[in-house]
Protein backbone atom coordinates (compact mmCIF):
# COMPACT_ATOMS: atom_id res chain seq x y z
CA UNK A 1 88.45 61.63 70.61
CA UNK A 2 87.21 60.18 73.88
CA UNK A 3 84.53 57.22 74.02
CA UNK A 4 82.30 56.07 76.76
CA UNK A 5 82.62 51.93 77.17
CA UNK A 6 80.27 50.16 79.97
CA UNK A 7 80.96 47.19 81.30
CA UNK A 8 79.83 45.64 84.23
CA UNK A 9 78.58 48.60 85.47
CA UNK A 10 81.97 50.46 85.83
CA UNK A 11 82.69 53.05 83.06
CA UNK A 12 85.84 53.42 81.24
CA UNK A 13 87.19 56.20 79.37
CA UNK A 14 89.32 55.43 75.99
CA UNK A 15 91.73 57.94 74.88
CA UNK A 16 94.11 57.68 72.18
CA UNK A 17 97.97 57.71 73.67
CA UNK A 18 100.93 59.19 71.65
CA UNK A 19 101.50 56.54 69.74
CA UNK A 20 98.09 55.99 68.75
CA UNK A 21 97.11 52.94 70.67
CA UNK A 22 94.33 52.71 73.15
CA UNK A 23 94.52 53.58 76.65
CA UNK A 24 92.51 53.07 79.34
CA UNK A 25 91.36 55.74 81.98
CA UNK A 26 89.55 54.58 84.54
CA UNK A 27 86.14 56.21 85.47
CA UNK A 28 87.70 56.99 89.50
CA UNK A 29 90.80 58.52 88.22
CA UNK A 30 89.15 60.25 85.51
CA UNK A 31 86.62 61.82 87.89
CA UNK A 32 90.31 62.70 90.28
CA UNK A 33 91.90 64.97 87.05
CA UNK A 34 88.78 66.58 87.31
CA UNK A 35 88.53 68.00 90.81
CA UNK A 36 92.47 68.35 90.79
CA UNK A 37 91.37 71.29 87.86
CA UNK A 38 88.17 72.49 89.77
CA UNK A 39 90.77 72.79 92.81
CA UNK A 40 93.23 74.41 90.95
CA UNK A 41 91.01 76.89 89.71
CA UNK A 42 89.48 77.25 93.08
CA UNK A 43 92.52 77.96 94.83
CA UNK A 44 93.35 80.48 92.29
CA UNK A 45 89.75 82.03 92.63
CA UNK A 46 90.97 82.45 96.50
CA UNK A 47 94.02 84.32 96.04
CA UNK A 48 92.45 86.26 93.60
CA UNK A 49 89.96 87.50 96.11
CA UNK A 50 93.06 88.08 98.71
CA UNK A 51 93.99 90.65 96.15
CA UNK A 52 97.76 90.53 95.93
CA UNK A 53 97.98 93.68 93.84
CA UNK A 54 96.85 95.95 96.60
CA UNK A 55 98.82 94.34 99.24
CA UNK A 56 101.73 97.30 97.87
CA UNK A 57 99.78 99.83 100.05
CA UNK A 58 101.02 97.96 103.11
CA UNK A 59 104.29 99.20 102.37
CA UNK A 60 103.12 102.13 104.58
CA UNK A 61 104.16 99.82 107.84
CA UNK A 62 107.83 100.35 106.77
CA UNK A 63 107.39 104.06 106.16
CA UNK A 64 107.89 105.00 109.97
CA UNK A 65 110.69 103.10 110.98
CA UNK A 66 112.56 103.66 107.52
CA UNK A 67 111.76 107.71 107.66
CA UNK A 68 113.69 107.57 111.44
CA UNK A 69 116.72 105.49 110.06
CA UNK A 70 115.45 102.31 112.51
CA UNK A 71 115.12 99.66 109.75
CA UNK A 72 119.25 98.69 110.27
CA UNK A 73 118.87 98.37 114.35
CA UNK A 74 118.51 95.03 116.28
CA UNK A 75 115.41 92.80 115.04
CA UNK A 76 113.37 96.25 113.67
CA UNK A 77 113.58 94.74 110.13
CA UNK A 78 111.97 91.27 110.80
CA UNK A 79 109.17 93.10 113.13
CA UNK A 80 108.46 95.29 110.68
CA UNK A 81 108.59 92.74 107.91
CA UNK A 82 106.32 90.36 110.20
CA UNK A 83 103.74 93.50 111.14
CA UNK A 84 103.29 94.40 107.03
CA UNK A 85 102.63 90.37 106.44
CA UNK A 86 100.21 90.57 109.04
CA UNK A 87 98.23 93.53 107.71
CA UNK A 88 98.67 92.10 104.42
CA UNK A 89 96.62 89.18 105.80
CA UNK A 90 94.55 91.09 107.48
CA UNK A 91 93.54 93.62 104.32
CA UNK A 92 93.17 90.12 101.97
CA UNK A 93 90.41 88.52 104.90
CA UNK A 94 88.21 92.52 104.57
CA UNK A 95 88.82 92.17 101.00
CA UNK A 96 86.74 88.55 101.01
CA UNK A 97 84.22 89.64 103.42
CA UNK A 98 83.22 92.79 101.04
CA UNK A 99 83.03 90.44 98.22
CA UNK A 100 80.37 88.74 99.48
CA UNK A 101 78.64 91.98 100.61
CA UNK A 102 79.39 94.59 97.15
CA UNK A 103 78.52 91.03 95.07
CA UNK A 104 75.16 92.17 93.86
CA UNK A 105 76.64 95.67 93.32
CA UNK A 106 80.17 94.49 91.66
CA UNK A 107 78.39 92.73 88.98
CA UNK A 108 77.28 95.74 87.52
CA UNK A 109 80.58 97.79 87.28
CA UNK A 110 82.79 97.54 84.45
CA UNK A 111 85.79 95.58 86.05
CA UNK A 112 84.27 94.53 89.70
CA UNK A 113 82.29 91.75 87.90
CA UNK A 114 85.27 90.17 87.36
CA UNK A 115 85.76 89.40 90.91
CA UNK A 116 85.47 86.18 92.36
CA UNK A 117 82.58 85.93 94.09
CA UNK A 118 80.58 88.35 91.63
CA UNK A 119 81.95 86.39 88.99
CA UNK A 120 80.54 83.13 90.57
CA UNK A 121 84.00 81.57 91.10
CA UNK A 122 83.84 80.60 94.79
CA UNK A 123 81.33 80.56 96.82
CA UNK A 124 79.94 83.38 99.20
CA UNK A 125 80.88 80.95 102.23
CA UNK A 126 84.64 79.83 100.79
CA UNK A 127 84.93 83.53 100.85
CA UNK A 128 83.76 84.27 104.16
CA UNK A 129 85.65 81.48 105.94
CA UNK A 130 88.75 82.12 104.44
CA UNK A 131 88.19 86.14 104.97
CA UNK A 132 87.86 85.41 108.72
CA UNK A 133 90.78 82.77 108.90
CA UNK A 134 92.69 85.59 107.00
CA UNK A 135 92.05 88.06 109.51
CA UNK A 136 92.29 86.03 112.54
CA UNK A 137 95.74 85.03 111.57
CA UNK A 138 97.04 88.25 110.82
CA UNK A 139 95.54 90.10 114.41
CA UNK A 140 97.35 86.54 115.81
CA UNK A 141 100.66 87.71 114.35
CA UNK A 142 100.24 90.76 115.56
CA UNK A 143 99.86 89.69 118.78
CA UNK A 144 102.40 87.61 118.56
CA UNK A 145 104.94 91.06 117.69
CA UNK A 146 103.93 93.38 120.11
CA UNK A 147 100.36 93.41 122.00
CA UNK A 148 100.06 96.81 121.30
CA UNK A 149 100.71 96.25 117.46
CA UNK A 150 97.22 93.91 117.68
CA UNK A 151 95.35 96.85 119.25
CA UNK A 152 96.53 99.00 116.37
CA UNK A 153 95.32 96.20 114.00
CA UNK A 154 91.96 95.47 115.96
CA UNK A 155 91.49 99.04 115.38
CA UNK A 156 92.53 98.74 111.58
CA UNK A 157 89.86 95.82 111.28
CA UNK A 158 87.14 97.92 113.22
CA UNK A 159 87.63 100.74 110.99
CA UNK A 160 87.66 98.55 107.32
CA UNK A 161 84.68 96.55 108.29
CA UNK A 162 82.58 99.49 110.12
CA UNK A 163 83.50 101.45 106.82
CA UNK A 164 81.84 98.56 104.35
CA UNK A 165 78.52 98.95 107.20
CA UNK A 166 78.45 102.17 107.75
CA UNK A 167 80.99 104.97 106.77
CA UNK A 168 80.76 104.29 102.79
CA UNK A 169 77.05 105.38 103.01
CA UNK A 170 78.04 108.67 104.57
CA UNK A 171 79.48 111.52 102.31
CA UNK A 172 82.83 113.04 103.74
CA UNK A 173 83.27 110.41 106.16
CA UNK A 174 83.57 107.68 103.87
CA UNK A 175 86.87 109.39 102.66
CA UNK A 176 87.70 110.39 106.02
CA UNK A 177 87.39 106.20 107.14
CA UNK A 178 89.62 105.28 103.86
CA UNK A 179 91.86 107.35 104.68
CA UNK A 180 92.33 106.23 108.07
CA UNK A 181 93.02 102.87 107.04
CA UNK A 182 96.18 104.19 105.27
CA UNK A 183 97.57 106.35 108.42
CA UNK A 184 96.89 102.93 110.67
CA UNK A 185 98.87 101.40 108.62
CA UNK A 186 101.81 103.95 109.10
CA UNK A 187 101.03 103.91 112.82
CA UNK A 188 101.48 99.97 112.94
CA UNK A 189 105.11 100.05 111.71
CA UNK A 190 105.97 102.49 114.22
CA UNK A 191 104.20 100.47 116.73
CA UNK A 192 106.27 97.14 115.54
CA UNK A 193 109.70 99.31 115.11
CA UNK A 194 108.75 100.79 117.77
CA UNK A 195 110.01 104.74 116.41
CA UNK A 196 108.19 107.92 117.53
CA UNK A 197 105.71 109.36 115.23
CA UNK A 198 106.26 112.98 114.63
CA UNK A 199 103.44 115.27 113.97
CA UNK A 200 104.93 116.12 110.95
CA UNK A 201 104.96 112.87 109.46
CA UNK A 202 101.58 111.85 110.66
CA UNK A 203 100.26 115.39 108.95
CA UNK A 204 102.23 113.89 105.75
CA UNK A 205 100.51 110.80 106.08
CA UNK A 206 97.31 111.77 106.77
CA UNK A 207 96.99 114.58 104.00
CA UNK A 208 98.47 112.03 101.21
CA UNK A 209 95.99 109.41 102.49
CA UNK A 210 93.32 111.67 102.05
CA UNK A 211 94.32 112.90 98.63
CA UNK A 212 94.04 108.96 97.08
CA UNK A 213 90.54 108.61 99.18
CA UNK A 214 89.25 111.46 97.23
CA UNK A 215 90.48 110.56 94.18
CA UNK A 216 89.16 107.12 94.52
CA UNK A 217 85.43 109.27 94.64
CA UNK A 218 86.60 111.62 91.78
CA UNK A 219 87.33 108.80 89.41
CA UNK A 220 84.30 106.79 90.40
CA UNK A 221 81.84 109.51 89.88
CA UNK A 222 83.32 111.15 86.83
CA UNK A 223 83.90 107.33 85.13
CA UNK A 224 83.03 107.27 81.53
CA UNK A 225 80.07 105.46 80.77
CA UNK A 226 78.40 105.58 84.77
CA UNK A 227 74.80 106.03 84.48
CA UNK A 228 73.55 108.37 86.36
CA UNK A 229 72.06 107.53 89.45
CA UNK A 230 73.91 104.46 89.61
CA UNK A 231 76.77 103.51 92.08
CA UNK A 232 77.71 103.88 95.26
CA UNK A 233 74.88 106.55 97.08
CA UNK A 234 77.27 109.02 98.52
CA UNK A 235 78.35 110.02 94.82
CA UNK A 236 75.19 111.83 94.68
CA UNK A 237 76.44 114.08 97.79
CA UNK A 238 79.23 114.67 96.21
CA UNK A 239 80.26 116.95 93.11
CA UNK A 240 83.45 116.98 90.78
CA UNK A 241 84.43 120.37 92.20
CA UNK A 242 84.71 119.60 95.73
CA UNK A 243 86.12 116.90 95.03
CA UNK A 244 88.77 119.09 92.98
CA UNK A 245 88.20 121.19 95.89
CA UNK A 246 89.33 118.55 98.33
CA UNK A 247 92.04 116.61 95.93
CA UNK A 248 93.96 120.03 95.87
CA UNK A 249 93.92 121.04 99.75
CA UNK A 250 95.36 117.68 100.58
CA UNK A 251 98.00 118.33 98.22
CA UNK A 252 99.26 121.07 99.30
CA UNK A 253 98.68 120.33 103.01
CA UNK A 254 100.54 117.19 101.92
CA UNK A 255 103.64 119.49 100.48
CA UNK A 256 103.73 122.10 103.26
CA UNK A 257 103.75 119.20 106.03
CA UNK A 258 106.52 117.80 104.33
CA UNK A 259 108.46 120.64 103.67
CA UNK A 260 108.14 121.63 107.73
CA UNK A 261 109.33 118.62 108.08
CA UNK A 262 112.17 118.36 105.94
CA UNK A 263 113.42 121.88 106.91
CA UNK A 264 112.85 120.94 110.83
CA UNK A 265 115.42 118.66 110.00
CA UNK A 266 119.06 119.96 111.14
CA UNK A 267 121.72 119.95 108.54
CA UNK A 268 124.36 117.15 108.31
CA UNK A 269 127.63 118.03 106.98
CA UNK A 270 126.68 121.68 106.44
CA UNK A 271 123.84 119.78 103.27
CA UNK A 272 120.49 120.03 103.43
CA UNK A 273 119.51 116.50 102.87
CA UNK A 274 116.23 116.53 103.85
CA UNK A 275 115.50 119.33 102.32
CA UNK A 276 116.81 117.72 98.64
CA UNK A 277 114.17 115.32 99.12
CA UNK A 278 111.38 118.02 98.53
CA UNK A 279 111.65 118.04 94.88
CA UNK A 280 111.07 114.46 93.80
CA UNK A 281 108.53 114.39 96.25
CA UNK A 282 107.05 117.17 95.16
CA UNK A 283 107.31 115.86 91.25
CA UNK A 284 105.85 112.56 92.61
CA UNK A 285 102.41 114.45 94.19
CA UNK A 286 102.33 116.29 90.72
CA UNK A 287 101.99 113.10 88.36
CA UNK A 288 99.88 111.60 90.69
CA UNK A 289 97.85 114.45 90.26
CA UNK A 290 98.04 114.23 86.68
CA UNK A 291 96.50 110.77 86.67
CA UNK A 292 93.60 112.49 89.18
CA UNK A 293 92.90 114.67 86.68
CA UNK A 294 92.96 112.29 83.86
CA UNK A 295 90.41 110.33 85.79
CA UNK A 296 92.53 107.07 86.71
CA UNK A 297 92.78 107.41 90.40
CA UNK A 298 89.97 104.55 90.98
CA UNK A 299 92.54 102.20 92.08
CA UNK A 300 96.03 103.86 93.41
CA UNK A 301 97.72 100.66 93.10
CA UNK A 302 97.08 100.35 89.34
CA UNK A 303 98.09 104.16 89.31
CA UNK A 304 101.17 102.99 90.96
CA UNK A 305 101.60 99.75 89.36
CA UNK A 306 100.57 101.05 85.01
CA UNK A 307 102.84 104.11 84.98
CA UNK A 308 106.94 103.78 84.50
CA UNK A 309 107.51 107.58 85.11
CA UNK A 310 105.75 107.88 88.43
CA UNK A 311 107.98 104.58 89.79
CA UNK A 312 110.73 106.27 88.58
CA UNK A 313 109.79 109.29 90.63
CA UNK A 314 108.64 107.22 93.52
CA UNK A 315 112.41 105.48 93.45
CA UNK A 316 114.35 108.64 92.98
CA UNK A 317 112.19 110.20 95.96
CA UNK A 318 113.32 106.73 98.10
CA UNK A 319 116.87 106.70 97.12
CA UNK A 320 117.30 110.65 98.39
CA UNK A 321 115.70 109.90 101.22
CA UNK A 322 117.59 107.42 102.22
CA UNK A 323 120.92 109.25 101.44
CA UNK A 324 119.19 111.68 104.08
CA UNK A 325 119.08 108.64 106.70
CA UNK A 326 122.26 107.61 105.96
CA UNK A 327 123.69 111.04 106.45
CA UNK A 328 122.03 111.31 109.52
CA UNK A 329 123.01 108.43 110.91
């Protein structure tokens, strides 16, 4: 039990110590624990916001320069390492600015309340300083790579915030502008490597990035409990079977670019390596697809992140593939 003493105008706080004597707290130091909490709680408020969960999609960066065997050559690894860092920074400062925008909307969806700045955690200007410090240190990083890798990521920035502004309020390009923030993504690693892009694996890119934009829509519209009328605007242009309409064309655009690319690919050792890694890949777009259909695409990284088989797909796809690079090379 705590009790308030006053004397002499100072204020002490009396709290009973393990052994069940008195001790003393002083008012000052008191008042000290007590910020050190509001910090703490703060600071975990912030990182929060940053969104470490989603920072997996930045993987993409590595995808070029690991898909043309590059990540074992000279410095490639630490520029590549450095370049998804700095778009991880860069993703975590758009993530605080749409906070502060989406707050009035977040607080009425199921799990969006819980954010931060809906939530009433930190403050819409903590959250917009440390967005733009975010983003300012990861287009400096950038720079700091390859000049051309900060053009890529100006562009990646452009694109995000213009989306939030604009492109989200616009049926068919709002899926089109997500998805484009996935393929820059891809196009920054092979900028940092730097690798060629094939127009094979761009198609791959581009078609799978469009597949988890639209599923982000078909989730959101179809979510249990939604009343109608409510949410984001372009739902209302939109309808669960083009949505179906689109989630299967990018599939199987997806699987034919990847199988033209994997049988472009000459044969090493008289084995089709490349070609083996069709089938997990294949099995990988399928239970993704699943989830799609099971309504659970809202968030890919949760789809990612919640489900044991498809990481076990997703690591037997990686380990072929990279049996295929190290045949190759």
């Amino acid at each position: 039990m705590r009790t308030e003493h006053v004397e002499l105008g100072t204020i002490r706080f009396i709290a009973m110590s393990p052994t069940g004597s008195e001790t003393n707290i002083p008012a000052d130091q008191a008042l000290r624990e007590e910020r050190g909490r509001a910090a703490r709680g703060q600071l975990h408020a912030v990182l929060a916001t940053a969104r470490p969960r989603q920072w997996i999609k930045n993987l993409l960066v590595i995808a070029a320069p690991a898909a043309a065997g590059a990540l074992g050559h000279d410095d490639v690894p630490v520029r590549v390492c450095l370049a998804c860092a700095a778009f991880c920074m860069l993703a975590s400062g758009i993530y605080a600015i749409n906070d502060v925008r989406d707050a009035p909307e977040d607080r009425l969806h199921p799990s969006k309340r819980f954010r931060p700045v809906a939530a009433g955690e930190i403050s819409p200007r903590v959250a917009t300083v440390t967005g733009v410090g975010s983003i300012l240190a990861g287009l400096l990083l950038c720079l700091g790579i390859r000049p051309l890798l900060a053009l890529v990521a100006l562009g990646y920035v452009v694109l995000t915030v213009s989306y939030t502004l604009v492109w989200r309020h616009i049926a068919g390009l709002d899926i089109a502008a997500i998805a484009g923030g996935f393929v820059l993504r891809a196009v920054a690693g092979g900028v940092a490597a730097p690798v060629t892009l094939s127009t094979w694996f761009l198609l791959v890119i581009t078609s799978a990035a469009v597949l988890a934009a639209a599923g982000k829509r078909h989730a959101e519209l179809q979510r249990p409990g939604r009343p109608a009328g409510h949410g984001r605007r372009t739902l209302r242009s939109y309808s669960p079977s083009a949505l179906t309409a689109i989630l299967i064309g990018s599939a199987l655009a997806a699987l034919i670019a990847y199988c033209a690319w994997a049988f472009a690919v000459p044969l090493v050792g008289g084995f089709p390596w490349r070609a083996v890694t069709i089938i997990p890949f294949a099995a990988t777009l399928l239970r993704y697809g699943w989830h799609l259909r099971r309504r659970s695409g809202e968030a890919p990284e949760d789809v990612l992140l919640g489900d044991w088989r498809l990481q076990v797909l997703s690591l037997v796809w990686l380990v072929t593939f990279a049996l295929d690079v190290h045949a190759e090379s």
